[in-house]
Protein backbone atom coordinates (compact mmCIF):
# COMPACT_ATOMS: atom_id res chain seq x y z
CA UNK A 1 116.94 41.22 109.41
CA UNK A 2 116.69 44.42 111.37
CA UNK A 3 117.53 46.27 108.28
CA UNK A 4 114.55 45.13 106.20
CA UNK A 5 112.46 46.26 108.60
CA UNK A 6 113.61 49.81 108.76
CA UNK A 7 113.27 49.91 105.54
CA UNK A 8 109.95 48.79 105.69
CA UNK A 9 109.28 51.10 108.68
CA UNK A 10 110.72 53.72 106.15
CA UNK A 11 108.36 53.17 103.11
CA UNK A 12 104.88 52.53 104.74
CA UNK A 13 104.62 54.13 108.46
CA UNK A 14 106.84 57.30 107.89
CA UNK A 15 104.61 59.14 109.50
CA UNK A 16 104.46 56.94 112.68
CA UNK A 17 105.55 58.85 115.73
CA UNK A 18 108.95 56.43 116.24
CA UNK A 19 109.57 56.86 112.59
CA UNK A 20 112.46 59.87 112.90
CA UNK A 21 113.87 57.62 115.76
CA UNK A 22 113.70 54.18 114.26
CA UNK A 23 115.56 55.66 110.81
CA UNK A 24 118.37 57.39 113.42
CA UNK A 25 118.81 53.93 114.78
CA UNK A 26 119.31 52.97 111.17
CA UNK A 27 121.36 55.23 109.70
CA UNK A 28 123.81 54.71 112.83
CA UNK A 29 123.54 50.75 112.02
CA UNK A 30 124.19 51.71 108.38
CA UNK A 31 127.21 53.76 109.43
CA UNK A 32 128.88 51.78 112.23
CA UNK A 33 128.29 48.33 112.00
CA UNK A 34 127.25 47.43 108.32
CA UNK A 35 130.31 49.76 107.04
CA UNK A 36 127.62 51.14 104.23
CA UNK A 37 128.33 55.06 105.17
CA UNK A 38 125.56 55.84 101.72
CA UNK A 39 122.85 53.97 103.03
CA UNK A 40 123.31 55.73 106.34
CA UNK A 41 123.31 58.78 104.99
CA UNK A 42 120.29 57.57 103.00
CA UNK A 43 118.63 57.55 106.04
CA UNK A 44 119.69 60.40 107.68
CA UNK A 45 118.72 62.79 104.63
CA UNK A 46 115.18 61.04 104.96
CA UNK A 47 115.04 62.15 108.36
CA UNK A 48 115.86 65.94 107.41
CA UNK A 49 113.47 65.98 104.34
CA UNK A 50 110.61 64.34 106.01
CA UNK A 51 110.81 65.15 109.67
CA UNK A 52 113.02 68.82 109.07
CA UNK A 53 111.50 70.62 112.61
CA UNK A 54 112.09 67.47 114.89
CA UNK A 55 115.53 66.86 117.22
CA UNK A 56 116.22 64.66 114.88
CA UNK A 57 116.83 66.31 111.57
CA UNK A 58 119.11 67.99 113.52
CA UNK A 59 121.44 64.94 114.89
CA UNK A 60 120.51 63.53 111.30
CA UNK A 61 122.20 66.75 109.54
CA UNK A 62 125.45 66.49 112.08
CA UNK A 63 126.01 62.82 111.42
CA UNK A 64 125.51 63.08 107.50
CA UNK A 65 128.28 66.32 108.24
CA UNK A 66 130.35 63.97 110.63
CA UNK A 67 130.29 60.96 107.84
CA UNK A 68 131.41 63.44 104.97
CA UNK A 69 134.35 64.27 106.94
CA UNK A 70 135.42 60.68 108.45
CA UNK A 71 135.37 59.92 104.20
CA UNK A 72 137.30 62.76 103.38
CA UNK A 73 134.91 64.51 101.37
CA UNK A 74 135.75 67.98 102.03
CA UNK A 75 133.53 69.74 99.57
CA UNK A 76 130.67 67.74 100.68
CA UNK A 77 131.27 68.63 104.35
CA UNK A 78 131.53 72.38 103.33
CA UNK A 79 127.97 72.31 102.10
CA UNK A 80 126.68 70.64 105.44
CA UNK A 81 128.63 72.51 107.64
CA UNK A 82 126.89 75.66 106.24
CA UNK A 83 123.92 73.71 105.56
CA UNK A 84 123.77 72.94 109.51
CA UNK A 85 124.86 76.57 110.67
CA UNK A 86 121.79 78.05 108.50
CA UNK A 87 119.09 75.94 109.61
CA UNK A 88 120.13 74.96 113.31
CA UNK A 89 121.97 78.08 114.44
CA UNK A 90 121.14 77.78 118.05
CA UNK A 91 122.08 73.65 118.12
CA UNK A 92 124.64 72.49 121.45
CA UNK A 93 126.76 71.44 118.32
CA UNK A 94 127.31 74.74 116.79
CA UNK A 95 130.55 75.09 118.14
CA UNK A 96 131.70 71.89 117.17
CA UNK A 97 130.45 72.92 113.67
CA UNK A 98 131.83 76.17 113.20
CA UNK A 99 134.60 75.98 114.85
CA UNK A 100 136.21 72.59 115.22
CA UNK A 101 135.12 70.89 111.30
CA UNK A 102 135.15 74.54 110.22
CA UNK A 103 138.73 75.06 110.79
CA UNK A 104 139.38 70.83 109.85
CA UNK A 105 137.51 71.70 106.11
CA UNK A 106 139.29 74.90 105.84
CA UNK A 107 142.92 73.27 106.48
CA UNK A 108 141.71 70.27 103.52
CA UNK A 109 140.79 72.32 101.52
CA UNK A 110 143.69 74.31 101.21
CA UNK A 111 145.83 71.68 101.08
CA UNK A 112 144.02 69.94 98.67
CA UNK A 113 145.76 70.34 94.37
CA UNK A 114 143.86 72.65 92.20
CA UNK A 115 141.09 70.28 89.93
């Protein structure tokens, strides 16, 4: 089971130099073909808090931003949206961040019923 042994790869060798990679590979598994959008995200956030100066933290961040808004979870995407401007400010995706999910959370939320 490829799974298991991410997980695995994820526990005892996070240090390894494929680590970052390997738990991208899983996250996107998680996400796409297992239908399991937490555990993806699981491993995404692993990726930011363990490996938060590599390329990856930074793909991890815009997926975990990309998932909130694919579930509808506009609060959630309003953190990571300013989550990802703050600590990747000069990212190729910064436009799609600000600009395009910006103005997609902005129009939810609005339309959303007072809580």
């Amino acid at each position: 089971d490829p799974l298991k042994q991410y997980q695995a790869l994820q526990k005892g060798y996070k240090t390894a130099l494929c680590a970052p990679r390997a738990m991208l590979r899983a996250g996107v598994l998680c996400v796409g073909h297992l239908d399991n959008d937490k555990l993806g995200c699981d491993f995404f956030k692993f990726i930011e808090d363990t490996f938060p100066a590599s390329e990856f933290a930074e793909q991890a961040l815009f997926y975990r931003l990309t998932v909130a808004i694919w579930d509808k979870k506009w609060d959630d995407a309003k953190e990571l949206r300013k989550l990802f401007a703050e600590r990747h400010p000069s990212s190729s995706r910064i436009k799609i961040v600000q600009d395009e999910y910006g103005q997609l959370i902005a129009k939810k939320l609005t339309a959303l019923p007072d809580k």
